[in-house]
Protein backbone atom coordinates (compact mmCIF):
# COMPACT_ATOMS: atom_id res chain seq x y z
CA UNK A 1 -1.02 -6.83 27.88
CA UNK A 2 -0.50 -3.42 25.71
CA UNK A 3 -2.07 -0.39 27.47
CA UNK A 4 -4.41 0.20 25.21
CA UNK A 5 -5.99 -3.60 25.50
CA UNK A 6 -6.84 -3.53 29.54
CA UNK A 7 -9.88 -5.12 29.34
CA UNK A 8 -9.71 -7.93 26.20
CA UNK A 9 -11.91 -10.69 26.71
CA UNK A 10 -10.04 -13.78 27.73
CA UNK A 11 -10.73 -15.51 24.66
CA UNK A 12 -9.69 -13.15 22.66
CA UNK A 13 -6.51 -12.61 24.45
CA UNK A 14 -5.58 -16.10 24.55
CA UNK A 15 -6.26 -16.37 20.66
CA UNK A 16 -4.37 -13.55 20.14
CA UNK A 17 -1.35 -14.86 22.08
CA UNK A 18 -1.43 -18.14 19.80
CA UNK A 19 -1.32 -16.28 16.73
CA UNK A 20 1.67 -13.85 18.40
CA UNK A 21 3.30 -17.43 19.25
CA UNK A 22 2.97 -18.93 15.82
CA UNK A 23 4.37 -14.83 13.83
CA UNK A 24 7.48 -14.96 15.84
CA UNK A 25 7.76 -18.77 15.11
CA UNK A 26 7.79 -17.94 11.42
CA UNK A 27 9.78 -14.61 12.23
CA UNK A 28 12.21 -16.66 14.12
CA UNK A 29 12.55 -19.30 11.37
CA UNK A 30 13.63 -16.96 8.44
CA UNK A 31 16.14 -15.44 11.18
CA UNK A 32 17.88 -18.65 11.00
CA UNK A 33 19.21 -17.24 7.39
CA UNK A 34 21.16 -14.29 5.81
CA UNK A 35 18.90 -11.84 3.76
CA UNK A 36 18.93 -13.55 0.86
CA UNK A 37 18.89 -16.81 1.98
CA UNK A 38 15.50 -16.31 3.53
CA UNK A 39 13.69 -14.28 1.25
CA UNK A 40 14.91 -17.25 -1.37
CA UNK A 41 12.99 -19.62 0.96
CA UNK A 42 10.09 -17.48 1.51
CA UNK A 43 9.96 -17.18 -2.04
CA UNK A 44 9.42 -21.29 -2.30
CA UNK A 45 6.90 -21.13 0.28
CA UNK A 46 5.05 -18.55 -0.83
CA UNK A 47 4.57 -20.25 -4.95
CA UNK A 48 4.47 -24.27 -4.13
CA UNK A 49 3.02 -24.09 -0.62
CA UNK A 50 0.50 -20.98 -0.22
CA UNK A 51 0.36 -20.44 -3.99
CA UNK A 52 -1.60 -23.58 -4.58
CA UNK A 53 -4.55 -22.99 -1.94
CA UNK A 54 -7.76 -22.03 -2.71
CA UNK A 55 -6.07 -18.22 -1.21
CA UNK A 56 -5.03 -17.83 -5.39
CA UNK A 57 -8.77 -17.90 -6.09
CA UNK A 58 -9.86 -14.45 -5.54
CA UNK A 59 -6.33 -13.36 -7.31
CA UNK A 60 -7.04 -15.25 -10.42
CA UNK A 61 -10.70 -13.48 -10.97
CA UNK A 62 -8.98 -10.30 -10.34
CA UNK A 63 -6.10 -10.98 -13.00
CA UNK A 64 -8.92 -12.34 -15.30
CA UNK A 65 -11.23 -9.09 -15.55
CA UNK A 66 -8.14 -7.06 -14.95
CA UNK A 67 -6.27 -8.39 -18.02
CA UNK A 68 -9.05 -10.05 -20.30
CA UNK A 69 -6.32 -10.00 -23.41
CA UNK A 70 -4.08 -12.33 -21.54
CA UNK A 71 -4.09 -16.14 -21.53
CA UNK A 72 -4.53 -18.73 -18.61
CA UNK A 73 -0.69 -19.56 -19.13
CA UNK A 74 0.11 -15.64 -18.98
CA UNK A 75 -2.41 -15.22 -15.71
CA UNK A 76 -0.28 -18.25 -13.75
CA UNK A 77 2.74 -16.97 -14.71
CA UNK A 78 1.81 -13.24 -12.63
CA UNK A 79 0.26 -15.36 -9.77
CA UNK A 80 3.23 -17.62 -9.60
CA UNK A 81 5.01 -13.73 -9.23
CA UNK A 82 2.39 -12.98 -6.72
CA UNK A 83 3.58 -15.51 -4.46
CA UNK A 84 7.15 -15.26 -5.11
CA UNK A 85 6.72 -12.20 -3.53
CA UNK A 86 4.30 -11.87 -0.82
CA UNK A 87 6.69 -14.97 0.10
CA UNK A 88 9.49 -12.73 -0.05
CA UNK A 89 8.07 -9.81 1.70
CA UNK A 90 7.01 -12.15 5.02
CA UNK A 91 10.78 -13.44 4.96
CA UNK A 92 12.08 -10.24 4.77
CA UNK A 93 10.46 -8.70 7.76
CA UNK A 94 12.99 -11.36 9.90
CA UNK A 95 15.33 -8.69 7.98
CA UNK A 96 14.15 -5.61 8.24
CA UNK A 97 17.15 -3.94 9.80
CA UNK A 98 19.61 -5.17 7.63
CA UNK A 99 17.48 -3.39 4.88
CA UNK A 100 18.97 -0.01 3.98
CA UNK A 101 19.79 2.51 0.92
CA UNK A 102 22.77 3.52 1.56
CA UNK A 103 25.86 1.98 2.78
CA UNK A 104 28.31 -0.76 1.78
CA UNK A 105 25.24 -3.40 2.02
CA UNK A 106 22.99 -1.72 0.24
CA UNK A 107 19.93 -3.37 -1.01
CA UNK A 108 18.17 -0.30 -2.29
CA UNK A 109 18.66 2.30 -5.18
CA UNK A 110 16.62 5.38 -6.19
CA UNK A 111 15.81 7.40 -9.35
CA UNK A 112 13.95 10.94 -9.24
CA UNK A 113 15.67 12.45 -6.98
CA UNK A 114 15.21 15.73 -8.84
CA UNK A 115 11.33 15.32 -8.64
CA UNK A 116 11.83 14.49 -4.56
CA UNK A 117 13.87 17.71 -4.65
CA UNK A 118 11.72 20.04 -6.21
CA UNK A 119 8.78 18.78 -4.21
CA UNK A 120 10.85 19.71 -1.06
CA UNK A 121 11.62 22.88 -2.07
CA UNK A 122 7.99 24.04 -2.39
CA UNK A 123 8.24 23.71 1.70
CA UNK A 124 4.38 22.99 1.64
CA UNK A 125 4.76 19.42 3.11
CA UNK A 126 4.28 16.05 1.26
CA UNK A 127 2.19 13.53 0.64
CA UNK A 128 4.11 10.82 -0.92
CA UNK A 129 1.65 8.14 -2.17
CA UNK A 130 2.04 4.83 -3.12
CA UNK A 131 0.96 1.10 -3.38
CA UNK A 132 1.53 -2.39 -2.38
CA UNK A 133 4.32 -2.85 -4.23
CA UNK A 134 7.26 -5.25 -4.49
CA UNK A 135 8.19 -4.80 -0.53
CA UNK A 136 6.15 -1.99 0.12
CA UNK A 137 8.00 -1.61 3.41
CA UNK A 138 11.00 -0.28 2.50
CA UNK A 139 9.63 2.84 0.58
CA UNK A 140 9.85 4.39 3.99
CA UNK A 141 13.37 3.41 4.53
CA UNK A 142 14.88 5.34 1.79
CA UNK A 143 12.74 8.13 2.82
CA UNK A 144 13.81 8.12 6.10
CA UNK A 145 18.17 7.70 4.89
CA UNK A 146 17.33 10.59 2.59
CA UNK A 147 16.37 13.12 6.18
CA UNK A 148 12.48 12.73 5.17
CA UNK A 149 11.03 12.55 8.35
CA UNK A 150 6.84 12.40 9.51
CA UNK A 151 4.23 9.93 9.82
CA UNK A 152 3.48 6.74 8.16
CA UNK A 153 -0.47 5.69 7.62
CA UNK A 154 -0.99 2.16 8.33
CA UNK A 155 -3.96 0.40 9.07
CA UNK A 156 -2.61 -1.85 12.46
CA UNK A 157 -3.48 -5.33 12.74
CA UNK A 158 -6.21 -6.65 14.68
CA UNK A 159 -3.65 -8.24 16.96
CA UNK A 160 -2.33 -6.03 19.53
CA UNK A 161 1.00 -7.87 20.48
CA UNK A 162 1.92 -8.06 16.38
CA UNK A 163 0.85 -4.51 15.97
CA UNK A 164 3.51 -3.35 18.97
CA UNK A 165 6.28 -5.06 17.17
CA UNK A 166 5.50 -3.57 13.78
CA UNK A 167 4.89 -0.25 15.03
CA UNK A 168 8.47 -0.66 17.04
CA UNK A 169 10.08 -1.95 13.60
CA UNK A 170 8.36 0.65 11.39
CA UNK A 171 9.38 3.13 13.57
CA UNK A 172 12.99 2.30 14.09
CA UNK A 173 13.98 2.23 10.20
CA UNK A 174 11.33 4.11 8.55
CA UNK A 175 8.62 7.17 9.67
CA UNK A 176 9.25 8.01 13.04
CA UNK A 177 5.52 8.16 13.69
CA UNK A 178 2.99 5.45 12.59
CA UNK A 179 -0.53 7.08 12.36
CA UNK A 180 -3.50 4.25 12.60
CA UNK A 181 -6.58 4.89 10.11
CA UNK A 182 -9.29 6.39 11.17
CA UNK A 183 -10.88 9.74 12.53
CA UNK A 184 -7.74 10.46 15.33
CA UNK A 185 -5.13 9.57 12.67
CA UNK A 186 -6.96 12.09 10.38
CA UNK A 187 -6.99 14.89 12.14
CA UNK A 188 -2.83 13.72 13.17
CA UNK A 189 -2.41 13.66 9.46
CA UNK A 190 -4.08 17.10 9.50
CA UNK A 191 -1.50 18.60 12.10
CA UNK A 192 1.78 17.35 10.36
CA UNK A 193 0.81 18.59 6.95
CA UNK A 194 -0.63 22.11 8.47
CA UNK A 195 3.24 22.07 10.03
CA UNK A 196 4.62 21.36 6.33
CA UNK A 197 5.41 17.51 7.72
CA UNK A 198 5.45 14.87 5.30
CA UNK A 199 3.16 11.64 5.18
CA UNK A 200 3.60 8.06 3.62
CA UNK A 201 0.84 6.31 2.27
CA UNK A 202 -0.39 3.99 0.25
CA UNK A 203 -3.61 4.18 -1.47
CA UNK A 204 -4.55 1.28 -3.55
CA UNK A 205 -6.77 -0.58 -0.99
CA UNK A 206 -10.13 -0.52 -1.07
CA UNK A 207 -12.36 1.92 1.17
CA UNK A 208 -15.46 1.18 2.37
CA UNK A 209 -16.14 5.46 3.00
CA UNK A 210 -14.59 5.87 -0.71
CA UNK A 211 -15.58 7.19 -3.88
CA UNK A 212 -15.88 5.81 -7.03
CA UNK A 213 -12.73 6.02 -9.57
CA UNK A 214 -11.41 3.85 -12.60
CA UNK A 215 -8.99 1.16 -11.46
CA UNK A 216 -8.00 -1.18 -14.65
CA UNK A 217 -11.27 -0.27 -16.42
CA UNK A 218 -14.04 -1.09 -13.53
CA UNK A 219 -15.21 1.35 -10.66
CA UNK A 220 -13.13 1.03 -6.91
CA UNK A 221 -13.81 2.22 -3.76
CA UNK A 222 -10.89 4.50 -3.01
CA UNK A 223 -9.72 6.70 -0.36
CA UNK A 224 -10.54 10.83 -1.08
CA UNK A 225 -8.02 11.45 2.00
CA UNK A 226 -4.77 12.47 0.34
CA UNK A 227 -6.34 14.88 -2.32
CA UNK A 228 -8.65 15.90 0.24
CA UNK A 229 -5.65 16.88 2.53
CA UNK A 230 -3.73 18.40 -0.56
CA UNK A 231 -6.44 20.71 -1.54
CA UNK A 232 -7.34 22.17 1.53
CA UNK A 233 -3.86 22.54 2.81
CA UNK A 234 -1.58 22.81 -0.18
CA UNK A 235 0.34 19.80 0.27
CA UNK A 236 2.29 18.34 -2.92
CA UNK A 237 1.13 14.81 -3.98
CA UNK A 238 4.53 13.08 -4.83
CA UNK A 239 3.56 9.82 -6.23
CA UNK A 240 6.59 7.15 -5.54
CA UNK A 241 7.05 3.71 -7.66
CA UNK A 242 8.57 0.16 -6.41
CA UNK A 243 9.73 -2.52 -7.62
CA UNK A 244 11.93 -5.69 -6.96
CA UNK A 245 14.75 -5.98 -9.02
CA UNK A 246 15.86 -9.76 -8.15
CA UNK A 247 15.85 -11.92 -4.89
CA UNK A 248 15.68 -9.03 -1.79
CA UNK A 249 16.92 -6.12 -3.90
CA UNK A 250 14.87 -3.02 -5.11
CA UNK A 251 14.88 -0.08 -7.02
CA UNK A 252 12.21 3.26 -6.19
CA UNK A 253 11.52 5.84 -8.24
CA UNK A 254 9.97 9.41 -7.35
CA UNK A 255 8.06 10.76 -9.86
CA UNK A 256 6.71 14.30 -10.91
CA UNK A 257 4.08 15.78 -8.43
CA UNK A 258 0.80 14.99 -9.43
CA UNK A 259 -0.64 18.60 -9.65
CA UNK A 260 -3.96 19.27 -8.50
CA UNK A 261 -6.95 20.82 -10.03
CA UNK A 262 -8.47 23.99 -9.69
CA UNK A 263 -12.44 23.98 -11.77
CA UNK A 264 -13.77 25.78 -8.95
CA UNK A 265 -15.83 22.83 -7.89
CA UNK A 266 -14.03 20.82 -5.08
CA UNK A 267 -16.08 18.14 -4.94
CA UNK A 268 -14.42 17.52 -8.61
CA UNK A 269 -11.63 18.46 -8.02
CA UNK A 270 -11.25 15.89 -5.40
CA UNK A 271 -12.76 13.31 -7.83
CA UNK A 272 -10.61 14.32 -10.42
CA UNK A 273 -7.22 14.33 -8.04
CA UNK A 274 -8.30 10.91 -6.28
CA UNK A 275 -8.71 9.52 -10.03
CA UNK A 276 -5.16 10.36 -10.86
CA UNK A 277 -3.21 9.03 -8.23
CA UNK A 278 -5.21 5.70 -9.27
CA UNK A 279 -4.51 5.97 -12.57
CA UNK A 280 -0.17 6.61 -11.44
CA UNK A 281 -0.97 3.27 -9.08
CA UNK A 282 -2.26 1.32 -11.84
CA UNK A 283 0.63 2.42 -14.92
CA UNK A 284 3.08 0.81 -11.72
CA UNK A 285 0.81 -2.23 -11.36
CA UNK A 286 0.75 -2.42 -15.08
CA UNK A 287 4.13 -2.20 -15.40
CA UNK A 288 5.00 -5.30 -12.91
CA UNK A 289 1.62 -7.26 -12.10
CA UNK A 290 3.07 -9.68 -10.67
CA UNK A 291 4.30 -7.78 -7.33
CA UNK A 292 0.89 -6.40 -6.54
CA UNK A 293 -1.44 -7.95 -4.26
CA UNK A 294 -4.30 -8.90 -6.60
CA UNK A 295 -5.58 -10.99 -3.00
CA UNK A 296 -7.04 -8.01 -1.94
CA UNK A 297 -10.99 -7.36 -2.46
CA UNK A 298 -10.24 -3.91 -4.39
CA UNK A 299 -13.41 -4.58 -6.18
CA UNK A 300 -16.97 -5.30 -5.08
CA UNK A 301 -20.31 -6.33 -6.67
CA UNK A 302 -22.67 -4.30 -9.00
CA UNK A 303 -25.45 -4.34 -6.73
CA UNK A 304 -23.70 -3.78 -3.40
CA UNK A 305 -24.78 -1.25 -0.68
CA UNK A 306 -21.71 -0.04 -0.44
CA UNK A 307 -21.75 1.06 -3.94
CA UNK A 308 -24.83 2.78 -4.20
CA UNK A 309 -23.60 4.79 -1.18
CA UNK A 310 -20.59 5.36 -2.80
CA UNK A 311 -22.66 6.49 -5.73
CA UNK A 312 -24.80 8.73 -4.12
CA UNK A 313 -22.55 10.66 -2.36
CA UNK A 314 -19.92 11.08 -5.33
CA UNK A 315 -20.24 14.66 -6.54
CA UNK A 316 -19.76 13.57 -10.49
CA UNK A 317 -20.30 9.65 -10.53
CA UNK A 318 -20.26 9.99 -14.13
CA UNK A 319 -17.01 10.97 -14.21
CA UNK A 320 -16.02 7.96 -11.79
CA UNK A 321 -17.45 5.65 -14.42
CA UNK A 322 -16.18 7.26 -17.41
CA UNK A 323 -14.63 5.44 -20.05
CA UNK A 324 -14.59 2.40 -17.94
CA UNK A 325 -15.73 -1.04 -18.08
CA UNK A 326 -18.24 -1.51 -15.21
CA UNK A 327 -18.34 -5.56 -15.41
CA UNK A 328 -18.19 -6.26 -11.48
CA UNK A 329 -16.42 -9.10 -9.57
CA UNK A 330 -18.53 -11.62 -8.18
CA UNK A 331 -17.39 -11.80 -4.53
């Protein structure tokens, strides 16, 4: 039992061991292939087998108020992508390892390098943001070939057994350090940057805590941390693109810092930061829908508690709103 699980409920534990069984069944399975191979036949699974389940529904709504100028043939086509690669991505994981940047079997290239460099050299640490895209796993393997070393932010599955072996696998290829969400990782977070370390993140899921800023035209719950962090301790914000470029092959791109404001106000200023590492996050999704996960509940209702929290404790909700469509999904 992991050390930090010594009293789990028997139930629990036993439920937990089933699901550790059937991973490393799965895991175990794609191992029985090369690279390509199995990310080929994850890709299969993932469009005629998981594609096809009522799991699409959520992802369809989201496409549908996301992209209102596209047609029902256009929306199938970027969930058929969806699953191609979430597919891909759980196949790949059996690879991990054999995933690197550089070397004769190299899977990986990378643009910006000028943009990485220049963010280096203003030796005030990094926060190098992100989303869930393509394989968003192996954003932290280039970083890691390239001498980039710190902490990644994850948020660790429920399942203590699965979590081990990620954090092991993370560890080994990417960020030395994986920091769990959550008040300790925070103030972890805190320390690295304060030492001019660098952080991994990404920051396109949905946060209960969050504030209020424009994702494709309708109001999201998002993380404050990063331009939080930023302003108070100078870090550079270096937002970082991804994308699959055919079967298990990728191509990341570092882009410009995303500066941050300075109106005097820093409750706006963290409004205004947190809306433009969005806005970066959404040109990517734009750019390639169909490797983001539209599964995920980035959205909630009009009338939620959550969201009249969220809008009461925004500093400038109107700015959150701004321009913006504020249709809600019905969830």
């Amino acid at each position: 039992m992991p050390a930090d699980q010594p009293h789990m409920p028997f139930r629990r534990r036993v439920r937990y061991l089933i699901e550790t069984g059937a991973f490393f069944a799965v895991i175990g399975f794609f191992r029985l292939f090369n690279t390509d191979r199995a990310s080929a036949i994850g890709s299969w699974i993932g469009r005629k087998l998981v594609g096809r389940t009522f799991l699409s529904d959520r992802a369809r709504r989201n496409l549908r108020l996301s992209f209102p100028e596209k047609s029902e043939v256009e929306i199938a086509a970027i969930l058929d992508e969806m699953w191609d690669n979430l597919g891909r991505v759980m196949a790949e994981y059996a690879h991990f390892n054999e995933i690197c940047w550089r070397g004769p079997n190299s899977r990986i290239t990378v643009g910006g390098l000028d943009n990485l460099e220049a963010a280096i050299a203003r030796n005030k640490g990094m926060i190098m943001v992100s989303g869930h895209l393509a394989n968003w796993e192996i954003m932290a393997i280039a970083a890691r070939e390239y001498g980039i070393t710190g902490g990644l932010v994850v948020r660790k599955p429920n399942n203590p057994y699965v979590s081990r072996w990620l954090d092991a696998l993370r560890s080994g290829k990417g960020m030395p350090e994986q920091i769990a969400k959550g008040a300790n990782g925070t103030r972890r977070i805190f320390t690295l940057l304060r030492k001019r370390g660098n952080i991994l993140l990404l920051a396109d899921q949905r946060a209960s805590e969050g504030i209020l800023v424009p994702f494709f035209g309708r109001d999201a719950f998002t993380t404050p941390a990063p331009a939080s962090l930023a302003l108070k301790l100078g870090a550079t914000i270096v937002p970082v693109g991804n994308r699959r470029v055919g079967g298990a092959r990728f191509h990341i791109h570092v882009y410009p810092p995303i500066e941050a404001p300075n109106t005097g106000d820093h409750d706006k200023d963290v409004l205004l930061l947190t809306a433009a590492i969005t806005r970066f996050i959404e040109e990517r999704v734009r750019e390639c829908p169909g490797q983001w996960l539209w599964v995920h509940k980035r959205w909630v209702k009009e009338n939620a508690p959550m969201r009249k929290r969220a809008l009461a404790q925004t500093a400038v909700p109107a700015l959150s709103r701004s321009g913006s469509n504020s249709t809600a999904i019905s969830e």
